[in-house]
C-alpha atoms as a PDB file:
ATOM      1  CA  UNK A   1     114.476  34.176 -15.407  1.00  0.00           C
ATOM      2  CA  UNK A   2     112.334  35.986 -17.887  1.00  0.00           C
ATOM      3  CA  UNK A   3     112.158  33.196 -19.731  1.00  0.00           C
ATOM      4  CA  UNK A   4     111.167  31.322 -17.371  1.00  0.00           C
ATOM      5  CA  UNK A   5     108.184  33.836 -16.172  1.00  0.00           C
ATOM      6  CA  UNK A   6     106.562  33.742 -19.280  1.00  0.00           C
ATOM      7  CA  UNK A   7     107.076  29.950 -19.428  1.00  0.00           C
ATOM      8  CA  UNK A   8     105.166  29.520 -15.972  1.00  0.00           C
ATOM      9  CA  UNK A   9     102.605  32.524 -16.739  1.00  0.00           C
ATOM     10  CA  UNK A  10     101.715  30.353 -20.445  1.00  0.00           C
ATOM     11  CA  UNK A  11     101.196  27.564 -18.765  1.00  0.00           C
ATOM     12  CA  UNK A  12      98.853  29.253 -16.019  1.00  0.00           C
ATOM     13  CA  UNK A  13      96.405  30.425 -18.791  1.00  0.00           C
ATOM     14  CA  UNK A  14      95.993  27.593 -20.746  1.00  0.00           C
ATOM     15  CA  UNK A  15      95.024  25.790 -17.279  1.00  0.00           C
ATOM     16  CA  UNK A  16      92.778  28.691 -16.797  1.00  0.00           C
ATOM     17  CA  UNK A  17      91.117  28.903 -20.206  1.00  0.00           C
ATOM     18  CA  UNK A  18      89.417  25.453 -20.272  1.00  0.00           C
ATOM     19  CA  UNK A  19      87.821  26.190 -16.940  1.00  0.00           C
ATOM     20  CA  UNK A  20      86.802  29.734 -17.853  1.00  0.00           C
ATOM     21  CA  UNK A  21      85.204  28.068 -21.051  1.00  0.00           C
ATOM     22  CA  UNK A  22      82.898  25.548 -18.889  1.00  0.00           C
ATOM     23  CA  UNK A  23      81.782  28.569 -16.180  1.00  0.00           C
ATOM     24  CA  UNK A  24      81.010  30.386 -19.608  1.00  0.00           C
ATOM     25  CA  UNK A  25      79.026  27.778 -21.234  1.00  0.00           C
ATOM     26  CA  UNK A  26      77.229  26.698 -18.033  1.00  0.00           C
ATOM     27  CA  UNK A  27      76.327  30.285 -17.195  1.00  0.00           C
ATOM     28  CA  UNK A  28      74.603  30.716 -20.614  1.00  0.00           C
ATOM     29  CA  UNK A  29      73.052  27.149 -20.821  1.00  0.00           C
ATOM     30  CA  UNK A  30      70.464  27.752 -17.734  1.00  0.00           C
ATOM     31  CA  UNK A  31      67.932  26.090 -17.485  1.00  0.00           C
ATOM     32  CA  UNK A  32      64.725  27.681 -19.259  1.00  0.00           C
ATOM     33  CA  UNK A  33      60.926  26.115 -20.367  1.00  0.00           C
ATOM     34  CA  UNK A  34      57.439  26.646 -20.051  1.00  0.00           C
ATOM     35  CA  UNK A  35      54.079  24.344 -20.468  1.00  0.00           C
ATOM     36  CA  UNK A  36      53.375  24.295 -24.259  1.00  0.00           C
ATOM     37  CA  UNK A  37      50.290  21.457 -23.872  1.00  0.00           C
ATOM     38  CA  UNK A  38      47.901  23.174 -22.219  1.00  0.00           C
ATOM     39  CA  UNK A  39      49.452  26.312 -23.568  1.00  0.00           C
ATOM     40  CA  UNK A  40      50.240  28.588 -20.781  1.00  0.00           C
ATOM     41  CA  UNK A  41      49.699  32.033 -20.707  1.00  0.00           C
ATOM     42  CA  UNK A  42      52.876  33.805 -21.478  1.00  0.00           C
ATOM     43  CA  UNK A  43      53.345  31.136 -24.160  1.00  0.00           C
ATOM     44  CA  UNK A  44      50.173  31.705 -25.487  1.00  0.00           C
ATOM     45  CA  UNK A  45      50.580  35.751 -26.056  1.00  0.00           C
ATOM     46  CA  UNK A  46      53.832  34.843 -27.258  1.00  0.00           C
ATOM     47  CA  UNK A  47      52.121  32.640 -30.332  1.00  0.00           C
ATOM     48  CA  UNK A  48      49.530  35.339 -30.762  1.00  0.00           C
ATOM     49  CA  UNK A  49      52.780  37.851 -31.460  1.00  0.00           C
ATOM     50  CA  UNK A  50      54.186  40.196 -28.889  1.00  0.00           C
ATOM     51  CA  UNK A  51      53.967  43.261 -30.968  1.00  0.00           C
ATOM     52  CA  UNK A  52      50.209  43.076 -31.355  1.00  0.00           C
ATOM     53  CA  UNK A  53      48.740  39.773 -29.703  1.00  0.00           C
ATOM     54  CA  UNK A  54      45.165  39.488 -30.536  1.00  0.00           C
ATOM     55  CA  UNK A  55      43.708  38.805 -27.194  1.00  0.00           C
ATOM     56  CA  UNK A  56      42.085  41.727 -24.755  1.00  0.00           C
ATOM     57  CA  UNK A  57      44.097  39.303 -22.332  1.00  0.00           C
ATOM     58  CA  UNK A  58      47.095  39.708 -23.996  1.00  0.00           C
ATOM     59  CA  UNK A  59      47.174  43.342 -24.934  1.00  0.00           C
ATOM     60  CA  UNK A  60      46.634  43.965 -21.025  1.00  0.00           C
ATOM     61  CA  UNK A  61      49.836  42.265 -20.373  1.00  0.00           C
ATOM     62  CA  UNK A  62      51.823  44.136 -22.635  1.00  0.00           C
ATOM     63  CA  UNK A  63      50.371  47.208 -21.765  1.00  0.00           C
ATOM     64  CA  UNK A  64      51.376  46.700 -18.404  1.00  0.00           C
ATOM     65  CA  UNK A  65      54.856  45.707 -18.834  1.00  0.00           C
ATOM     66  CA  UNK A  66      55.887  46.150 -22.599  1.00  0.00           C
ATOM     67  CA  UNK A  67      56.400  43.268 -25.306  1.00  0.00           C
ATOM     68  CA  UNK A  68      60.083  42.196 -23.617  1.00  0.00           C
ATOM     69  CA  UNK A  69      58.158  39.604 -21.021  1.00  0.00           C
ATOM     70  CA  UNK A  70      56.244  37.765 -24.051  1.00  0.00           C
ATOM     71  CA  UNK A  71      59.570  37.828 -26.121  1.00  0.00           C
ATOM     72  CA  UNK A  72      61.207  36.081 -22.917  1.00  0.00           C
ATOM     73  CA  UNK A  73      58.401  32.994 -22.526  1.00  0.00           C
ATOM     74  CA  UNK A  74      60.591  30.807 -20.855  1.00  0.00           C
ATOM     75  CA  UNK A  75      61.948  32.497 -18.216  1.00  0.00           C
ATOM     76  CA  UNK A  76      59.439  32.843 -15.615  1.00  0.00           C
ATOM     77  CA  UNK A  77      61.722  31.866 -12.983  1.00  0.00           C
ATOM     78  CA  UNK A  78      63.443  31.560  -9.814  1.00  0.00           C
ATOM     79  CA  UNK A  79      67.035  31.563  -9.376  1.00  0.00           C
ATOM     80  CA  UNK A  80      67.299  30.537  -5.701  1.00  0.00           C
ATOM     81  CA  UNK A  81      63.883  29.028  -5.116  1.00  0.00           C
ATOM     82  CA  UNK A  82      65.465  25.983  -3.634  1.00  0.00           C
ATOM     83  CA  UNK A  83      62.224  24.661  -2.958  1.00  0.00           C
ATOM     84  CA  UNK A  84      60.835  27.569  -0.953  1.00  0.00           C
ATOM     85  CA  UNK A  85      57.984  28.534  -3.557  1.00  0.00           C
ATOM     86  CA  UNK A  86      55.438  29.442  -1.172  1.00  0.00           C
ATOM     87  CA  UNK A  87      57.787  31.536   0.960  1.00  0.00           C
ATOM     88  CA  UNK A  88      59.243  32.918  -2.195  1.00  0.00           C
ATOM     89  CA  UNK A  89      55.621  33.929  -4.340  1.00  0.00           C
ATOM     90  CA  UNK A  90      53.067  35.671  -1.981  1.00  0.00           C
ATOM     91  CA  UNK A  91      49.419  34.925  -2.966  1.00  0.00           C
ATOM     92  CA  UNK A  92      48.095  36.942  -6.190  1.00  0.00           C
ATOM     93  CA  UNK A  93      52.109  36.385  -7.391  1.00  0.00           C
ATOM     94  CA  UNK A  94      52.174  32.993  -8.454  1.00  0.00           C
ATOM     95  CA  UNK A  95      51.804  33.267 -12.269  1.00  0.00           C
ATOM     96  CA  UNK A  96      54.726  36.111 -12.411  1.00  0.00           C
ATOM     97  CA  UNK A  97      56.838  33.922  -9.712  1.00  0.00           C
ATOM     98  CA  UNK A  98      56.562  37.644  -8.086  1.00  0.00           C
ATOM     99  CA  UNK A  99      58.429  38.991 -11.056  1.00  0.00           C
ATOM    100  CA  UNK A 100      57.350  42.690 -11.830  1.00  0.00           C
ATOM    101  CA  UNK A 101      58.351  41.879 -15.389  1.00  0.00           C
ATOM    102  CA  UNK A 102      55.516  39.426 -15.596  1.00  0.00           C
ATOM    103  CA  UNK A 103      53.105  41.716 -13.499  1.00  0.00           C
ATOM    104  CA  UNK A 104      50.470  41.184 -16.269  1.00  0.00           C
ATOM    105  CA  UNK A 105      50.191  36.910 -16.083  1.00  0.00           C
ATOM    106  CA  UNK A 106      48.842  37.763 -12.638  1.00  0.00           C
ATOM    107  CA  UNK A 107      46.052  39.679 -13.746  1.00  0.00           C
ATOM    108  CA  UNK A 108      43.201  38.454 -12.475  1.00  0.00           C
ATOM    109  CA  UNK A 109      40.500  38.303 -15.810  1.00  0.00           C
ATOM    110  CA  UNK A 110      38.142  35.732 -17.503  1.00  0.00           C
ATOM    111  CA  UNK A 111      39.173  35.561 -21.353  1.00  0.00           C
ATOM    112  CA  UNK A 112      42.529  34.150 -20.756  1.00  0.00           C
ATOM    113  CA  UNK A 113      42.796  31.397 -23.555  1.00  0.00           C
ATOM    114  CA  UNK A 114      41.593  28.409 -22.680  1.00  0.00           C
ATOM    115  CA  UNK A 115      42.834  24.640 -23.722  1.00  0.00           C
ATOM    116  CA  UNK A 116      39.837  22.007 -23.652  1.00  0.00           C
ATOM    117  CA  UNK A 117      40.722  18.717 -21.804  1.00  0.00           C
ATOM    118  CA  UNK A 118      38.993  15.513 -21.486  1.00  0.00           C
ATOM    119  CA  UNK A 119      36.517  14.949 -18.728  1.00  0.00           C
ATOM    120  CA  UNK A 120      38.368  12.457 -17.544  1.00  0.00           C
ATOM    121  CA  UNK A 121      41.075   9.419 -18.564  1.00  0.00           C
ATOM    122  CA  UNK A 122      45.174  10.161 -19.561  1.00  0.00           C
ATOM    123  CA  UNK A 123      46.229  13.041 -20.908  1.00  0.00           C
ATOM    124  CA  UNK A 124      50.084  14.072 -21.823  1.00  0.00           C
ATOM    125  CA  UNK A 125      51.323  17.757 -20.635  1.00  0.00           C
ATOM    126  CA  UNK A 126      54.381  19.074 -22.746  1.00  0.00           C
ATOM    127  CA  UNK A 127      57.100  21.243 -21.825  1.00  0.00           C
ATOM    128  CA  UNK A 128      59.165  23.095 -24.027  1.00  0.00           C
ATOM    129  CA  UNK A 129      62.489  22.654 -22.747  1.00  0.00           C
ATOM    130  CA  UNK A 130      65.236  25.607 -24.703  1.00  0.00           C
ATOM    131  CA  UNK A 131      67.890  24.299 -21.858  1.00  0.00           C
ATOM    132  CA  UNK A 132      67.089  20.918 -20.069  1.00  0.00           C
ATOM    133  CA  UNK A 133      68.462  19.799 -16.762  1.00  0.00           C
ATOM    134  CA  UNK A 134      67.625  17.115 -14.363  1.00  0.00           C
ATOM    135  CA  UNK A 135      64.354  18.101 -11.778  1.00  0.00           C
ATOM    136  CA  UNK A 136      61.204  17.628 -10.393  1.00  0.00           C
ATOM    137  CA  UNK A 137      58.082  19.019 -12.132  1.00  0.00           C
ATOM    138  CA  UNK A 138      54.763  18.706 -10.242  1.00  0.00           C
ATOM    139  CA  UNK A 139      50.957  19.951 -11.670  1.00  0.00           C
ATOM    140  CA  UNK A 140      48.929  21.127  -9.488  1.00  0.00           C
ATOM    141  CA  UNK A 141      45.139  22.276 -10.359  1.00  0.00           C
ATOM    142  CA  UNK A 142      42.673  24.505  -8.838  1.00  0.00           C
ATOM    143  CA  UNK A 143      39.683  23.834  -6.193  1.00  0.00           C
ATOM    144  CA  UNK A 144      36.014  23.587  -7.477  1.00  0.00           C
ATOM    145  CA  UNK A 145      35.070  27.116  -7.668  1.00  0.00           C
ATOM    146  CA  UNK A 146      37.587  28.670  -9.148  1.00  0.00           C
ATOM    147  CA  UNK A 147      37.221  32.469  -9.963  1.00  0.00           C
ATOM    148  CA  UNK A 148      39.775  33.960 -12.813  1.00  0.00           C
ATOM    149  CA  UNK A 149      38.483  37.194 -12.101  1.00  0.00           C
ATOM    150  CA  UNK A 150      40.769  36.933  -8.764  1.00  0.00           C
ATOM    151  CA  UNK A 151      44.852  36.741  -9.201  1.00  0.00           C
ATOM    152  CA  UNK A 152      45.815  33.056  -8.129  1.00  0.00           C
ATOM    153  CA  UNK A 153      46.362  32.326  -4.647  1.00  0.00           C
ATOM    154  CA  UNK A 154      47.893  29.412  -3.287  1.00  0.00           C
ATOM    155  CA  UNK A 155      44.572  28.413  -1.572  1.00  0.00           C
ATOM    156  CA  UNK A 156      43.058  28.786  -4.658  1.00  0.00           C
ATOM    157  CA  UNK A 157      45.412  25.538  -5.812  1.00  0.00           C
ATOM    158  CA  UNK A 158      44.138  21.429  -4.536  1.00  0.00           C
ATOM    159  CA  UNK A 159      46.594  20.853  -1.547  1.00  0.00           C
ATOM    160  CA  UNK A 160      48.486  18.026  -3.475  1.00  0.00           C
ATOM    161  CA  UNK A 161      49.943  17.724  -7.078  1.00  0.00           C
ATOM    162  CA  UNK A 162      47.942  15.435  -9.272  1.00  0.00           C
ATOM    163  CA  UNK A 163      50.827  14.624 -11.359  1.00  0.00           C
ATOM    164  CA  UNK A 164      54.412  14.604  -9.633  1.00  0.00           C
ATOM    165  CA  UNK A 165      57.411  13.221 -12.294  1.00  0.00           C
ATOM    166  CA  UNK A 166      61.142  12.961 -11.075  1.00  0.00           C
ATOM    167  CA  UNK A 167      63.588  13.532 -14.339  1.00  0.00           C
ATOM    168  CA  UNK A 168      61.217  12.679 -17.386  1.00  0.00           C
ATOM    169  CA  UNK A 169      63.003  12.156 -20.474  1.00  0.00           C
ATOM    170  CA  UNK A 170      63.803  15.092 -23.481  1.00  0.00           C
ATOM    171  CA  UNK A 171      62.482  14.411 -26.653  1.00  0.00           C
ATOM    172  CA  UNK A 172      62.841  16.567 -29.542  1.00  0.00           C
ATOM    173  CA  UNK A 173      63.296  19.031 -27.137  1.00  0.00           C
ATOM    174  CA  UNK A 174      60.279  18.704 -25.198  1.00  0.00           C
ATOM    175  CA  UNK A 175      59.528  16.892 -21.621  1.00  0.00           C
ATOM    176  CA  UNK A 176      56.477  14.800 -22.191  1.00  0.00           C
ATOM    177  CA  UNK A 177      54.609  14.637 -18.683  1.00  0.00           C
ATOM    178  CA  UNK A 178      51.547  11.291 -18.903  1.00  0.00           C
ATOM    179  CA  UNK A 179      48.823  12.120 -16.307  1.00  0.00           C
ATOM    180  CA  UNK A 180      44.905  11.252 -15.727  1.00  0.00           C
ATOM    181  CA  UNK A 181      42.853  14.265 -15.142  1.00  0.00           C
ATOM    182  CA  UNK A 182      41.736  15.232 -11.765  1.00  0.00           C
ATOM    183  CA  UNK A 183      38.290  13.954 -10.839  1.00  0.00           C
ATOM    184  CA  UNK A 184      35.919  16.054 -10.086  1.00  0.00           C
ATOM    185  CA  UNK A 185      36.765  19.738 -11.661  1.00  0.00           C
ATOM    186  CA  UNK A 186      34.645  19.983 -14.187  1.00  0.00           C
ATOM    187  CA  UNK A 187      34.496  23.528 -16.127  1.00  0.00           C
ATOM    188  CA  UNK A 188      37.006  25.936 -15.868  1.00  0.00           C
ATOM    189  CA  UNK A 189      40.449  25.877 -13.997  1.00  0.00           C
ATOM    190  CA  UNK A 190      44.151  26.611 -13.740  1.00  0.00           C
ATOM    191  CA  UNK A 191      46.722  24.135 -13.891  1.00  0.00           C
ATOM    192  CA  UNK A 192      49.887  25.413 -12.113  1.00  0.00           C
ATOM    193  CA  UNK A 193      53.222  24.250 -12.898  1.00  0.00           C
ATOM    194  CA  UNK A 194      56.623  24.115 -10.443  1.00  0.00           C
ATOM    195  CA  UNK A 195      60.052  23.058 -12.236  1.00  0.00           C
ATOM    196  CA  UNK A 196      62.515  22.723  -9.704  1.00  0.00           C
ATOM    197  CA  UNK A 197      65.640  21.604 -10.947  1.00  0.00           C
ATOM    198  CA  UNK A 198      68.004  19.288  -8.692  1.00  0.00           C
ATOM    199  CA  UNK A 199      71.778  20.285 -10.372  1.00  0.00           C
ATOM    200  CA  UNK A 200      70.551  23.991  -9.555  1.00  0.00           C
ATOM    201  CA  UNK A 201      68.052  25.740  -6.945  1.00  0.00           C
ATOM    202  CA  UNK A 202      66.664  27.410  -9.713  1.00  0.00           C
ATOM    203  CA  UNK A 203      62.701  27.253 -10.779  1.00  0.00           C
ATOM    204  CA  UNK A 204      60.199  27.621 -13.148  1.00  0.00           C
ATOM    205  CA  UNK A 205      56.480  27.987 -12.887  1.00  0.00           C
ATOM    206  CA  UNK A 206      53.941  28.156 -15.703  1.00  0.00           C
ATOM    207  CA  UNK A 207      49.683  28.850 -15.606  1.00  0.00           C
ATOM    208  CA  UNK A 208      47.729  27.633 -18.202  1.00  0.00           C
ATOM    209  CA  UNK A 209      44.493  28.359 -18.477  1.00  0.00           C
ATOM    210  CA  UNK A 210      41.672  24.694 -19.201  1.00  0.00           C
ATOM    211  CA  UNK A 211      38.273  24.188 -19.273  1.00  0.00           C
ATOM    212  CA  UNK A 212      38.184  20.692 -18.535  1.00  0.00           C
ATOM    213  CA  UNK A 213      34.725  18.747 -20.038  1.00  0.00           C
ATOM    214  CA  UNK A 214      33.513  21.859 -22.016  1.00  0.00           C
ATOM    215  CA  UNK A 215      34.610  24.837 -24.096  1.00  0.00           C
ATOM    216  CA  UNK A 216      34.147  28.567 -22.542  1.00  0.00           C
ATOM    217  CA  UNK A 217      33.013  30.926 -25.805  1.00  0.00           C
ATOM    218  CA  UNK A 218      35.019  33.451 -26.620  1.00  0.00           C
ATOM    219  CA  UNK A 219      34.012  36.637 -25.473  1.00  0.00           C
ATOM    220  CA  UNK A 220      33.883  38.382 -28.773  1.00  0.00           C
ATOM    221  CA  UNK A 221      31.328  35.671 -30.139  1.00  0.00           C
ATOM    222  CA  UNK A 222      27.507  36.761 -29.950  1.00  0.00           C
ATOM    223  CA  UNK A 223      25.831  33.103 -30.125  1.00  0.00           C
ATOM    224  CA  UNK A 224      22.496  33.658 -31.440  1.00  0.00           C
ATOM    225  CA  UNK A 225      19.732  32.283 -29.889  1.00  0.00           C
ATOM    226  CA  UNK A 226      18.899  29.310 -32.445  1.00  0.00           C
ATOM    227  CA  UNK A 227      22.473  27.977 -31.707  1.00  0.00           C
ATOM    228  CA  UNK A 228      21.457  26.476 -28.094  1.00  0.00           C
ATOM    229  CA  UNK A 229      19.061  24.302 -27.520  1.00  0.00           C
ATOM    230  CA  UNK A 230      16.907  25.643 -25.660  1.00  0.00           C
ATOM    231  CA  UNK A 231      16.092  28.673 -28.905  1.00  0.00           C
ATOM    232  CA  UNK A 232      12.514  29.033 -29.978  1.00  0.00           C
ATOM    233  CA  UNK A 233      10.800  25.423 -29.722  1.00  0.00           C
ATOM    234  CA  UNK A 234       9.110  24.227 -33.016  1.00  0.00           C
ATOM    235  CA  UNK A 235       6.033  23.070 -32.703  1.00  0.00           C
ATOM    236  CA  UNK A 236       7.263  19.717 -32.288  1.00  0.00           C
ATOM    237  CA  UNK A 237       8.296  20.071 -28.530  1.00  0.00           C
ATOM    238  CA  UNK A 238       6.642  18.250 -26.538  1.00  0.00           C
ATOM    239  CA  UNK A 239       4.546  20.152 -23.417  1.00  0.00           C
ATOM    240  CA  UNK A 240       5.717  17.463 -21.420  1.00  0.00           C
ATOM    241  CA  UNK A 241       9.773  19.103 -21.672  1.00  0.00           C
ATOM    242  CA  UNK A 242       7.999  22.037 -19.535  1.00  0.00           C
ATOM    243  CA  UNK A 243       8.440  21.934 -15.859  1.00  0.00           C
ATOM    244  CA  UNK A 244       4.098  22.152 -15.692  1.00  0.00           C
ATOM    245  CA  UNK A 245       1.655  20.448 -18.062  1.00  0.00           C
ATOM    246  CA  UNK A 246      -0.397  23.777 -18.421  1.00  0.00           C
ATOM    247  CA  UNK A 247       2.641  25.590 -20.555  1.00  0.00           C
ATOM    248  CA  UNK A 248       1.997  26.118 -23.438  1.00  0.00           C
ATOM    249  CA  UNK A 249       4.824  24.323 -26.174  1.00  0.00           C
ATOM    250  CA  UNK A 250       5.257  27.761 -27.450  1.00  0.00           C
ATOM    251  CA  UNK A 251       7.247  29.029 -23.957  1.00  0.00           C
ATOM    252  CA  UNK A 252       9.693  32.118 -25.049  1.00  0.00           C
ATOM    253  CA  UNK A 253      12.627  30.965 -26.016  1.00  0.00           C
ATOM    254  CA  UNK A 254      14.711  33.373 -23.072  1.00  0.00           C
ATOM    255  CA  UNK A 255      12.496  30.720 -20.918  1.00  0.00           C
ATOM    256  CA  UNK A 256      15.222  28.329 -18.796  1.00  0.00           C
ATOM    257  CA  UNK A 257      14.516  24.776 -18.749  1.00  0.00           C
ATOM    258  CA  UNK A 258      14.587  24.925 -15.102  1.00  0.00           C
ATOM    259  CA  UNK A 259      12.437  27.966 -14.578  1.00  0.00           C
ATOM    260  CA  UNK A 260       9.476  26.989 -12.346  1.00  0.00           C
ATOM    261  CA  UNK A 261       5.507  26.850 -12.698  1.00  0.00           C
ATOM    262  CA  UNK A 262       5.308  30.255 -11.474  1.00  0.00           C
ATOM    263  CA  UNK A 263       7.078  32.305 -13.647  1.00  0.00           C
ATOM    264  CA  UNK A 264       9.421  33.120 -11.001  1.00  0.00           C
ATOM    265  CA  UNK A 265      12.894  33.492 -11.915  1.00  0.00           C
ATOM    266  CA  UNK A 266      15.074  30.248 -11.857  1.00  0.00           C
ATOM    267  CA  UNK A 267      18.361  29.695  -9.936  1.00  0.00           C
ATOM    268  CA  UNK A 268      21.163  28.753 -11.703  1.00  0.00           C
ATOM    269  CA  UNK A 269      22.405  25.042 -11.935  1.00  0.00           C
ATOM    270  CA  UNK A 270      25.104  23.386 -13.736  1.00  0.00           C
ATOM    271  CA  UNK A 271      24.024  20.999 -16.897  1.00  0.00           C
ATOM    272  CA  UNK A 272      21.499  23.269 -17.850  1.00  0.00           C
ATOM    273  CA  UNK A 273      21.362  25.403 -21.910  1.00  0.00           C
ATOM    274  CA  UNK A 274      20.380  28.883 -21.322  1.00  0.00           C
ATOM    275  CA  UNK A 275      19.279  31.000 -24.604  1.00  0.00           C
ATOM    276  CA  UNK A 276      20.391  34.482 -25.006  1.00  0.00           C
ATOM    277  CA  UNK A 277      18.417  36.177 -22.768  1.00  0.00           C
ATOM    278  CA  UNK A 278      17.844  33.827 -20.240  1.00  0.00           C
ATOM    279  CA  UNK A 279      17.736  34.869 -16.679  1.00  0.00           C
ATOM    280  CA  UNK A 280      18.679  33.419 -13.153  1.00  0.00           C
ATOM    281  CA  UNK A 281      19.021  34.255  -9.867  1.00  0.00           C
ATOM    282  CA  UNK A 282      22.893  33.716  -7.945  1.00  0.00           C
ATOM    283  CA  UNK A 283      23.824  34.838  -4.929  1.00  0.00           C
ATOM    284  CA  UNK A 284      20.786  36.933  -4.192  1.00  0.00           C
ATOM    285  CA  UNK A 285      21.375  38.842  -7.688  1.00  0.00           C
ATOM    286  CA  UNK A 286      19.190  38.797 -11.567  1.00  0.00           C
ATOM    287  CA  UNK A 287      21.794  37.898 -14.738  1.00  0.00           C
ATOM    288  CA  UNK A 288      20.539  37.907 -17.802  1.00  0.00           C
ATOM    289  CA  UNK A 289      22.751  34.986 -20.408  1.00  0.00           C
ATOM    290  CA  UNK A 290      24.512  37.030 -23.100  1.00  0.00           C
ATOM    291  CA  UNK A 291      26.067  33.962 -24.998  1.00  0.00           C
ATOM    292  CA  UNK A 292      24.041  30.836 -25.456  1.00  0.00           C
ATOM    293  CA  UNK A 293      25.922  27.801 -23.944  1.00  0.00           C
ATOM    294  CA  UNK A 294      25.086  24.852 -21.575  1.00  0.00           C
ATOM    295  CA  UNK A 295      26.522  25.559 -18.052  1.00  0.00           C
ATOM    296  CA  UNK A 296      29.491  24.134 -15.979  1.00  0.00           C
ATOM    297  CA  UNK A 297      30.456  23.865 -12.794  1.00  0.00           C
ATOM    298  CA  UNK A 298      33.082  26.256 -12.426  1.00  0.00           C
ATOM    299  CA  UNK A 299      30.967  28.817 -14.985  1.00  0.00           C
ATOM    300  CA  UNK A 300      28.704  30.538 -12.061  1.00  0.00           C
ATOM    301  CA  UNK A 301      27.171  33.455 -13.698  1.00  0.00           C
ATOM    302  CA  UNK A 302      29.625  35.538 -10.809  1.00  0.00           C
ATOM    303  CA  UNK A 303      32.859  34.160 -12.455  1.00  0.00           C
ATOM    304  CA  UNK A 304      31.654  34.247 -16.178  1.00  0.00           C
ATOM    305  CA  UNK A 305      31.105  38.048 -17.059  1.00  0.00           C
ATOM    306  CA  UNK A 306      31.307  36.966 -20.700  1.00  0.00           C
ATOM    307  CA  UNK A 307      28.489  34.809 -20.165  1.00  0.00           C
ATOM    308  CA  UNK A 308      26.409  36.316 -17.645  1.00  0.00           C
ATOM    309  CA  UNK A 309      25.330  40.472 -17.086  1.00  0.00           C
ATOM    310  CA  UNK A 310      24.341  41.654 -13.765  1.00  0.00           C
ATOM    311  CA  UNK A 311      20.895  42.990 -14.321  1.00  0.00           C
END
């Protein structure tokens, strides 16, 4: 009989074993990524080194939650999302996926790092898969008018993905998502990411930070005022460049190209190069230009403290 006991109780575990093997293996082998092309921004403080990333950006999110989050770049996720994302992430929580371990990617600031895009035409996002799995992964961007300065909100975000892809292939360990650029956003923006796998109800999100048509300076660069074109004119210009024919070619260089006849101080427009120095009016308020650049849509002088002081 004892014989027999252990004979039965042998061949139990070795029917047991294999399956405890697979529940092991697929328990460690979720499902884990983020956007690499534009970088987003966990994976972005996680290039610039967790122990001392170089970005004021940066250093506020480990200050706020410690290195471990930046260490952990692809696993901003959901286990049970299921689909329910905007039930799931309250407004001002959808860069953390309402995680308090990624508290600081909600932050709401202006010298995130940026990736340049095209204007316009194709363009190929990247994901850095560690695990992949079958899913859906759809790219949303933000409205005209975008302010970083705000955590993102879900109105903040176009109603409808511009790029929606069902199971794109793994290569070299990446997914490789072909898109055209949303018309129409010119400036700066925030693409936002949803992974939703279909063998699992878990998701992943990722925000990555673009100016799309342009390139935001960095905060810690003082243009001078001979790197824009609009810096002291030669005595080449022509009078005519000056909104009246009486002014004379040797305007100040702080001098907009859109300020008026009178003197009076200009509004601010897109499309325009403002010297250091330069100032407009927006929204009823005076801001002087601190970094010489030509404007954008998207860099209103309200949303672009790096750009722009309050006078």
């Amino acid at each position: 009989m004892r014989v027999a006991s252990r004979a039965a109780v042998a061949t139990t575990l070795l029917a047991i074993v294999p399956t405890l093997a697979v529940l092991a293996l697929s328990g460690s082998a979720s499902s884990h990524g983020t956007m690499t092309t534009p970088a987003s921004r966990v994976y972005s403080c996680y290039l610039e080194g967790p122990e001392s990333p170089d970005t004021p950006a940066c250093q506020a999110v480990v200050a706020l939650g410690g290195t471990q989050p930046l260490y952990d770049w692809n696993e901003v996720n959901i286990a049970n999302a299921a689909g329910q994302h905007r039930s799931l992430i309250p407004d001002g929580k959808l860069c953390s996926a309402n995680r308090s371990k990624y508290a600081g990617l909600d932050l709401g600031r202006s010298d995130w790092k940026t990736t340049t895009l095209p204007a316009s035409g194709a363009y190929t996002f990247r994901i850095r898969a560690t695990a992949p799995h079958r899913g859906n992964w759809q790219l949303y961007i933000t409205r005209p008018g975008y302010n970083p300065l705000t955590p993102l909100r879900w109105s903040d975000l176009e109603a409808s993905p511009f790029l929606n892809v069902t199971d794109p292939a793994v290569v070299d360990g990446y997914y490789s998502l072909t898109g055209t650029i949303p018309a129409g956003h010119p400036g700066r923006h925030l693409i936002y990411m949803i992974w939703q796998r279909s063998d699992s109800p878990e998701a992943f999100y990722s925000c990555a930070d673009v100016v799309i048509g342009g390139t935001v300076p960095s905060p810690s660069v003082s243009a001078s005022p001979s790197a824009s074109p609009s810096a002291s004119p030669s005595p080449s210009t022509s009078p005519s460049a000056s909104p009246s024919p009486s002014t004379s070619p040797s305007t100040s260089p702080s001098a907009s190209p859109s300020a008026s006849p009178t003197g009076s101080t200009p509004a601010w427009a897109p499309n325009v190069s403002y010297a250091v120095g330069a100032r407009v009016t927006y929204g009823g308020k005076v801001y002087t230009c601190r970094q010489a650049h030509t404007s954008l849509t998207g860099w209103e002088p309200a949303t672009t403290p790096a750009l722009w002081l309050a006078v």
